[in-house]
PDB file of N, CA and C in Angstrom:
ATOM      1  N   UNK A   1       0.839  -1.179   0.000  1.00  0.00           N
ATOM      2  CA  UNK A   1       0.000   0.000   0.000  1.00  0.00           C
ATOM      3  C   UNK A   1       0.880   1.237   0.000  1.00  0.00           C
ATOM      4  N   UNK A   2      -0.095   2.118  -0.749  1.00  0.00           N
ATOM      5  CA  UNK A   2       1.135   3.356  -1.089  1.00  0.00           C
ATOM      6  C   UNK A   2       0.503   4.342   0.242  1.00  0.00           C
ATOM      7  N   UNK A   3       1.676   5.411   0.371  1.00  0.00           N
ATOM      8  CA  UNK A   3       1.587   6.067   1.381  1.00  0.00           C
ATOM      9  C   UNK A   3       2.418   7.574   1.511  1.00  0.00           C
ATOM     10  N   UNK A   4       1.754   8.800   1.438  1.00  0.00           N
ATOM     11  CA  UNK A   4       2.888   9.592   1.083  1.00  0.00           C
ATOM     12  C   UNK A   4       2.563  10.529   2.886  1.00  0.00           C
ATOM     13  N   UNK A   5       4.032  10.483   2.687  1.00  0.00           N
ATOM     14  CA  UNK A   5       4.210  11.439   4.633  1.00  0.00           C
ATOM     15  C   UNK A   5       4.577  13.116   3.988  1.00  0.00           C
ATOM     16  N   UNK A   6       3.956  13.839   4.180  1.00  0.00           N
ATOM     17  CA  UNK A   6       4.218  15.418   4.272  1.00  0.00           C
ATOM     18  C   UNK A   6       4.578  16.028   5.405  1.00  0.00           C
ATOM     19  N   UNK A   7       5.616  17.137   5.576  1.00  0.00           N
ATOM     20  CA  UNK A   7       6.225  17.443   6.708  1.00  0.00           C
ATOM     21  C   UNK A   7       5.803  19.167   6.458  1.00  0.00           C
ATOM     22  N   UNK A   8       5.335  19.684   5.930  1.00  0.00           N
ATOM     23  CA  UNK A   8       5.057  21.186   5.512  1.00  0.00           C
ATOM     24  C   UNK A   8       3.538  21.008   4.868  1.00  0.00           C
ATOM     25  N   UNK A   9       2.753  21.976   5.252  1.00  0.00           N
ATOM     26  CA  UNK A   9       1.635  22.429   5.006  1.00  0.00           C
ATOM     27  C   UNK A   9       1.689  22.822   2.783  1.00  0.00           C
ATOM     28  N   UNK A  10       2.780  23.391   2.406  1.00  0.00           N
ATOM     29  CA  UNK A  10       2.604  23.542   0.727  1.00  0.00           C
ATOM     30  C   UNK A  10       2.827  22.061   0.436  1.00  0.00           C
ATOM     31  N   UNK A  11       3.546  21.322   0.850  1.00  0.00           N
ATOM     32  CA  UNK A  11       3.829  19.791   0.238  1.00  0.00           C
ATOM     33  C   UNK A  11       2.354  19.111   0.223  1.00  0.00           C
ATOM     34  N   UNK A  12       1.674  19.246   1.567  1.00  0.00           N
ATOM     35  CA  UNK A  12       0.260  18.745   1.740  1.00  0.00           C
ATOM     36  C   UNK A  12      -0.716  18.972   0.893  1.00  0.00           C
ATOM     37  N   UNK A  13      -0.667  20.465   0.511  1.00  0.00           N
ATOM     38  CA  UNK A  13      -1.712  20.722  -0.390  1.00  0.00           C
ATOM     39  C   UNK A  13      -1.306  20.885  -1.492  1.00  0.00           C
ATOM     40  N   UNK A  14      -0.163  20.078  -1.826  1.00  0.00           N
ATOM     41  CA  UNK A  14       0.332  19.990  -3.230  1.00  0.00           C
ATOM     42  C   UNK A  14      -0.046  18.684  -3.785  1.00  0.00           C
ATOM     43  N   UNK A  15       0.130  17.562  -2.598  1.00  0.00           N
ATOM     44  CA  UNK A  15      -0.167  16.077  -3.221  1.00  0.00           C
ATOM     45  C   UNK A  15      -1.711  16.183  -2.878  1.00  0.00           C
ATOM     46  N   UNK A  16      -2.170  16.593  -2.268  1.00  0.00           N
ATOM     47  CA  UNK A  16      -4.161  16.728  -1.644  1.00  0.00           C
ATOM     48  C   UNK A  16      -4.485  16.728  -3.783  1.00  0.00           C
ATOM     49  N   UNK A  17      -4.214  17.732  -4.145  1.00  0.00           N
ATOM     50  CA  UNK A  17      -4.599  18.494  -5.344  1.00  0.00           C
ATOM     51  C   UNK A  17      -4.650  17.286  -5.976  1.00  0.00           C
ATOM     52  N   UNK A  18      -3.134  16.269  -6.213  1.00  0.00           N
ATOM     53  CA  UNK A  18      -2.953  15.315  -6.900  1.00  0.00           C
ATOM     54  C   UNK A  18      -3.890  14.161  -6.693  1.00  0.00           C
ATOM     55  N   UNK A  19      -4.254  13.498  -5.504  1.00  0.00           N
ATOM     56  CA  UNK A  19      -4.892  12.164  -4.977  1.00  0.00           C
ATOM     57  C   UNK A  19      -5.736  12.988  -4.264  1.00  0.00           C
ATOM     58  N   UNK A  20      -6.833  11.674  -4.411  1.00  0.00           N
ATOM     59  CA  UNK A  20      -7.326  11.507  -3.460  1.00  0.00           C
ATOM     60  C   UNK A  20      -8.008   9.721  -2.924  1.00  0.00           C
ATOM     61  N   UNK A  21      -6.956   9.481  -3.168  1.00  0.00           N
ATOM     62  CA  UNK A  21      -6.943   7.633  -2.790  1.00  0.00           C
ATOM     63  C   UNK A  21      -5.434   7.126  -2.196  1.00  0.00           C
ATOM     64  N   UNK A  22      -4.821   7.690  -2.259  1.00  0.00           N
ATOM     65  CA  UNK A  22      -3.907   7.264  -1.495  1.00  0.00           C
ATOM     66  C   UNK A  22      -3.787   8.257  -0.550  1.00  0.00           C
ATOM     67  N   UNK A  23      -3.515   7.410   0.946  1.00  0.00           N
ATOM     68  CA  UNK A  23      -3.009   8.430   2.275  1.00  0.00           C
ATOM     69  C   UNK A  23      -2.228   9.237   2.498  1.00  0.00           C
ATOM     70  N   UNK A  24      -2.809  10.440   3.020  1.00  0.00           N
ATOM     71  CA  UNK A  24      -1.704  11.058   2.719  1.00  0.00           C
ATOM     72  C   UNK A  24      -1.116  11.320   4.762  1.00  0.00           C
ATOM     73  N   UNK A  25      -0.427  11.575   5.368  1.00  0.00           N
ATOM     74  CA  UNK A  25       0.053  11.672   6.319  1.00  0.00           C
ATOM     75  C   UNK A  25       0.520  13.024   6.841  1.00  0.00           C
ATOM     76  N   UNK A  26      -0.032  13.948   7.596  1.00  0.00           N
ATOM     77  CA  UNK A  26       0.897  15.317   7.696  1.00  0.00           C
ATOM     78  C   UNK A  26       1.967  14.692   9.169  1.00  0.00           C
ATOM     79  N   UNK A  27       2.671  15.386   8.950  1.00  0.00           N
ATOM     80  CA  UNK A  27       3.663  15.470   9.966  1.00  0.00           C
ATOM     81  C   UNK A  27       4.492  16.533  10.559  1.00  0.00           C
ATOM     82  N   UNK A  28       3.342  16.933  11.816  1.00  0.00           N
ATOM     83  CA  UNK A  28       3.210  18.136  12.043  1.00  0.00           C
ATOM     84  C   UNK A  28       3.205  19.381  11.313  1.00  0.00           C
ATOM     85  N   UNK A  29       2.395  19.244  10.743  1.00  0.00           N
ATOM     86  CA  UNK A  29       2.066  20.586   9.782  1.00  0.00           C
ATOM     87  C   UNK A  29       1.072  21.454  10.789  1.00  0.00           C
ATOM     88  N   UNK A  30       1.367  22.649  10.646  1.00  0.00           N
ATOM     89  CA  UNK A  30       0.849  23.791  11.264  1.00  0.00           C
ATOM     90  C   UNK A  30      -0.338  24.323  10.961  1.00  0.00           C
ATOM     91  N   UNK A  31      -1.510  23.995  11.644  1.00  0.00           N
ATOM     92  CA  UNK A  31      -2.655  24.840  11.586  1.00  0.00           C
ATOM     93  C   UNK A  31      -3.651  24.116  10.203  1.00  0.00           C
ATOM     94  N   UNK A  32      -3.463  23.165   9.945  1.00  0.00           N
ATOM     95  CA  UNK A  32      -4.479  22.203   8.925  1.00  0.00           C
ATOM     96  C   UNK A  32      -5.650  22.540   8.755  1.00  0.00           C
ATOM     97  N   UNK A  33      -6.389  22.988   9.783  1.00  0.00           N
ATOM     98  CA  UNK A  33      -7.394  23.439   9.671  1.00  0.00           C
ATOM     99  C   UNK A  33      -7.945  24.630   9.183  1.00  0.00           C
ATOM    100  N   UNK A  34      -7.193  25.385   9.835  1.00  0.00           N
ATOM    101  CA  UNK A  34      -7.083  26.782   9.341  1.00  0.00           C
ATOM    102  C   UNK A  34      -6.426  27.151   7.937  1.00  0.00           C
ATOM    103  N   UNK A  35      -5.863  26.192   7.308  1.00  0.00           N
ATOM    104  CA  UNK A  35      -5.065  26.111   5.990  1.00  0.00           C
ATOM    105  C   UNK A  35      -6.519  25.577   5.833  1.00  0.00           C
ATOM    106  N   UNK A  36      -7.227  24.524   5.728  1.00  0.00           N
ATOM    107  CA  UNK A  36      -7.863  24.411   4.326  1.00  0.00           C
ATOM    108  C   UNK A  36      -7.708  22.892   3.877  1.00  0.00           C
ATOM    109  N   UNK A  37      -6.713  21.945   4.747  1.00  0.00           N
ATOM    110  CA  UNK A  37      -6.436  20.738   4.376  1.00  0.00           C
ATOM    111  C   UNK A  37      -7.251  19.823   4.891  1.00  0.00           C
ATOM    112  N   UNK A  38      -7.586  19.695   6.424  1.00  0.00           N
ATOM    113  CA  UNK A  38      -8.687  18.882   7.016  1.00  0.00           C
ATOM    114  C   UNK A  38     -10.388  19.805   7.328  1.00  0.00           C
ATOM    115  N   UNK A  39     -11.139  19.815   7.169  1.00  0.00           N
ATOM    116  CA  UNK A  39     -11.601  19.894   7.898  1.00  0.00           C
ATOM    117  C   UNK A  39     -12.232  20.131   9.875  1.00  0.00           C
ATOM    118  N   UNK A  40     -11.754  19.202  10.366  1.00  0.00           N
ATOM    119  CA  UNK A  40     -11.697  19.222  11.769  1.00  0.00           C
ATOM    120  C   UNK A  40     -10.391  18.307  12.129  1.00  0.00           C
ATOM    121  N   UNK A  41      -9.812  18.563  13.626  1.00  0.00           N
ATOM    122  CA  UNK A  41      -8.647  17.982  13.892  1.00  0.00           C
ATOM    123  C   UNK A  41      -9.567  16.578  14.267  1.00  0.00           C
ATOM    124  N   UNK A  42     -10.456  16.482  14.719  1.00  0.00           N
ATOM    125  CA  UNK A  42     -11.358  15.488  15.522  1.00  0.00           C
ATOM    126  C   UNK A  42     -11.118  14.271  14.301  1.00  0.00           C
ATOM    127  N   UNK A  43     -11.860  15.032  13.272  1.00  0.00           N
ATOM    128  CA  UNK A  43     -12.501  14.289  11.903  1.00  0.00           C
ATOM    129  C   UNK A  43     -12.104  14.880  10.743  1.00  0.00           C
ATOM    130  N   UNK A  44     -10.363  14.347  10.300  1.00  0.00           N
ATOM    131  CA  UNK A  44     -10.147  15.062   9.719  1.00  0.00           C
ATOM    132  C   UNK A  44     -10.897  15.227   7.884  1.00  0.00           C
ATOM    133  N   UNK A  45     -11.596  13.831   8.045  1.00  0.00           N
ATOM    134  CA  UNK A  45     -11.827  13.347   6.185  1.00  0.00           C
ATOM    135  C   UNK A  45     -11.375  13.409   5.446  1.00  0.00           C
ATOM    136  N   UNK A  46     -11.867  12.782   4.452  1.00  0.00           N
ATOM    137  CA  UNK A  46     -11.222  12.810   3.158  1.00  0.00           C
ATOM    138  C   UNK A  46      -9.765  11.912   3.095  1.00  0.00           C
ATOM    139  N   UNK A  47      -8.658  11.945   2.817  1.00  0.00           N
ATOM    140  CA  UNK A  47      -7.663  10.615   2.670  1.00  0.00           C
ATOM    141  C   UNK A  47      -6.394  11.136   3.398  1.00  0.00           C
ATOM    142  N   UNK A  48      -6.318  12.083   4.349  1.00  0.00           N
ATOM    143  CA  UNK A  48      -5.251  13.175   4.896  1.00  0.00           C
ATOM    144  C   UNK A  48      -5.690  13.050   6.467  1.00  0.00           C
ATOM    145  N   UNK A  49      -4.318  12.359   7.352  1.00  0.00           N
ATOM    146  CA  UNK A  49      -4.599  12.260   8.908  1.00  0.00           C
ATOM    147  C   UNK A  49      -2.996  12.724   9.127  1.00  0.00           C
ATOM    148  N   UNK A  50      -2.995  12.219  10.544  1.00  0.00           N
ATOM    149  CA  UNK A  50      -1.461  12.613  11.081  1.00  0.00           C
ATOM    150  C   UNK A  50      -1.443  13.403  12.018  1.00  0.00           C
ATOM    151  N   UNK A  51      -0.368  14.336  12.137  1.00  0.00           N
ATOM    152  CA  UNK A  51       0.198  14.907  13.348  1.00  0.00           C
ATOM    153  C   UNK A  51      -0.144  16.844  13.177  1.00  0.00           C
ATOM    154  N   UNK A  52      -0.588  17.438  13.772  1.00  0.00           N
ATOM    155  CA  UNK A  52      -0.526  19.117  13.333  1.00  0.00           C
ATOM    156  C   UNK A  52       0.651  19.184  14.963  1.00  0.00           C
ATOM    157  N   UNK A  53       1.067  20.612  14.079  1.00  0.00           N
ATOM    158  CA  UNK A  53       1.747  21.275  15.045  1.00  0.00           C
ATOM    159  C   UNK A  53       1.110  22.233  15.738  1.00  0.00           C
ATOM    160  N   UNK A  54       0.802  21.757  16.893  1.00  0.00           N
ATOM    161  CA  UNK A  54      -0.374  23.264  17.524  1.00  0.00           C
ATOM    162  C   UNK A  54       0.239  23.819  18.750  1.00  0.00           C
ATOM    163  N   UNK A  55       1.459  24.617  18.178  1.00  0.00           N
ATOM    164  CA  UNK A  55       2.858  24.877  19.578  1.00  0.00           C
ATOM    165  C   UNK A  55       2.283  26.381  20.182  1.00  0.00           C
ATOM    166  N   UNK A  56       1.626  27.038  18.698  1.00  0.00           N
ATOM    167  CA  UNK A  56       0.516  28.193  18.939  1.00  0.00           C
ATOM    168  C   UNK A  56      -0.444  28.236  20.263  1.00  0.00           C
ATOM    169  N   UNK A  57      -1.166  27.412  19.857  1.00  0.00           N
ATOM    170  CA  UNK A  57      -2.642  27.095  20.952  1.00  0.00           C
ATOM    171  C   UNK A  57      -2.131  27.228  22.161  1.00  0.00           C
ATOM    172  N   UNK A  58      -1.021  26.539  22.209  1.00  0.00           N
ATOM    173  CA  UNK A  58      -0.032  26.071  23.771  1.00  0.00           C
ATOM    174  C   UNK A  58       0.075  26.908  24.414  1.00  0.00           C
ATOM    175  N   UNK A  59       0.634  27.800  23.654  1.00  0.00           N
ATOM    176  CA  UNK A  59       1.454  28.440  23.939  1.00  0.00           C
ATOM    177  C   UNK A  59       0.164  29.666  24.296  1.00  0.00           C
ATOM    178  N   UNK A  60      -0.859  30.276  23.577  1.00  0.00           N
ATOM    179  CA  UNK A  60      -1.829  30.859  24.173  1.00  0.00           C
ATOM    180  C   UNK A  60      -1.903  30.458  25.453  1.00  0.00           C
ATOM    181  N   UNK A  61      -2.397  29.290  25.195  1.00  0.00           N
ATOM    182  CA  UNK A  61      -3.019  29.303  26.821  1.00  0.00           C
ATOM    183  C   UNK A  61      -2.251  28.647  27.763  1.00  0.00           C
ATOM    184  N   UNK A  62      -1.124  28.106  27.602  1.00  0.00           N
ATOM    185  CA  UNK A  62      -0.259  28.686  28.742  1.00  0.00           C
ATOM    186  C   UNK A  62      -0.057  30.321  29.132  1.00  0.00           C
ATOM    187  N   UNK A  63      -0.369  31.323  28.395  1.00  0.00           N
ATOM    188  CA  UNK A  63      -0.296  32.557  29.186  1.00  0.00           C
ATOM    189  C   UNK A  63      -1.196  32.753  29.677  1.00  0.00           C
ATOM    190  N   UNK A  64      -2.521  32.604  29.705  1.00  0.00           N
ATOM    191  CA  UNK A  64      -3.538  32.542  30.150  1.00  0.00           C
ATOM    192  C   UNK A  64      -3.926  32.088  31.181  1.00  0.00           C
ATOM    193  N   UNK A  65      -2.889  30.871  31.613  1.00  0.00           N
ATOM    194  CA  UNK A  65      -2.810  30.306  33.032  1.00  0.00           C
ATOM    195  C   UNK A  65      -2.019  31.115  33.957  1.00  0.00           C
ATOM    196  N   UNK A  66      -0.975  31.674  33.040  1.00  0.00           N
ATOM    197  CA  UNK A  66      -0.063  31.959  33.848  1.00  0.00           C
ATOM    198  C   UNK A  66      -0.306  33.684  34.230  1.00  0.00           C
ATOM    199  N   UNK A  67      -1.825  34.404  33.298  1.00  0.00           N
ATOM    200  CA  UNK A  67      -1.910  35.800  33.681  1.00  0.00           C
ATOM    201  C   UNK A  67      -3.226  35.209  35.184  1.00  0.00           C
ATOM    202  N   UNK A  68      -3.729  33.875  35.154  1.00  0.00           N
ATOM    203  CA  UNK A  68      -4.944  33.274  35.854  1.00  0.00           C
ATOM    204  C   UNK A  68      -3.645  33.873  37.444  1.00  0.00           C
ATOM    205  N   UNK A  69      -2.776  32.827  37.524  1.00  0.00           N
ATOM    206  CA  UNK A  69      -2.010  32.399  38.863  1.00  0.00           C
ATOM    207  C   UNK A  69      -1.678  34.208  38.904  1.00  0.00           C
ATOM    208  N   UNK A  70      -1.007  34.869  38.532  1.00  0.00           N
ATOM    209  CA  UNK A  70      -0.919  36.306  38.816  1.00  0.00           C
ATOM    210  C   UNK A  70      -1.519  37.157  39.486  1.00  0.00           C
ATOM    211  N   UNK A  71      -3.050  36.976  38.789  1.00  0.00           N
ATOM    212  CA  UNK A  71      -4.018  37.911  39.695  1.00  0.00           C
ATOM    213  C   UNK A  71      -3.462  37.544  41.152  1.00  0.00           C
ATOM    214  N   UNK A  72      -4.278  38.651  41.731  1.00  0.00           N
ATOM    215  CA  UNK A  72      -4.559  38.621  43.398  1.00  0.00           C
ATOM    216  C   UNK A  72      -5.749  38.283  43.894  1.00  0.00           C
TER     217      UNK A  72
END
């Protein structure tokens, strides 16, 4: 079985364009959703699963905890 691994968000939606029967794999690609490649992280559909990089989100709301513990 064929299988192609993408490591960048343009590679992803370069082979997406090409197939859509063989798997495609992100690997950690940034923000998938918000690009346009999956649908939902939950459910991503269509022939494209794998890993996103969501160091963003984290990283939000780790400050958010950390403006929480601050208050008085």
């Amino acid at each position: 079985m064929d299988v192609i691994a993408t490591p960048t968000t343009q590679a992803a939606a370069a082979v997406r364009s090409n197939t859509t029967t063989i798997p495609i794999v992100l690997i950690g690609v940034a923000d998938p959703v918000g690009s346009g490649l999956i649908t939902s992280l939950a459910w991503p559909g269509g022939n494209i699963t794998g890993l996103a990089n969501q160091i963003d989100i984290v990283t939000e709301k780790n400050f958010e905890i950390l403006k929480e513990i601050k208050r008085p």
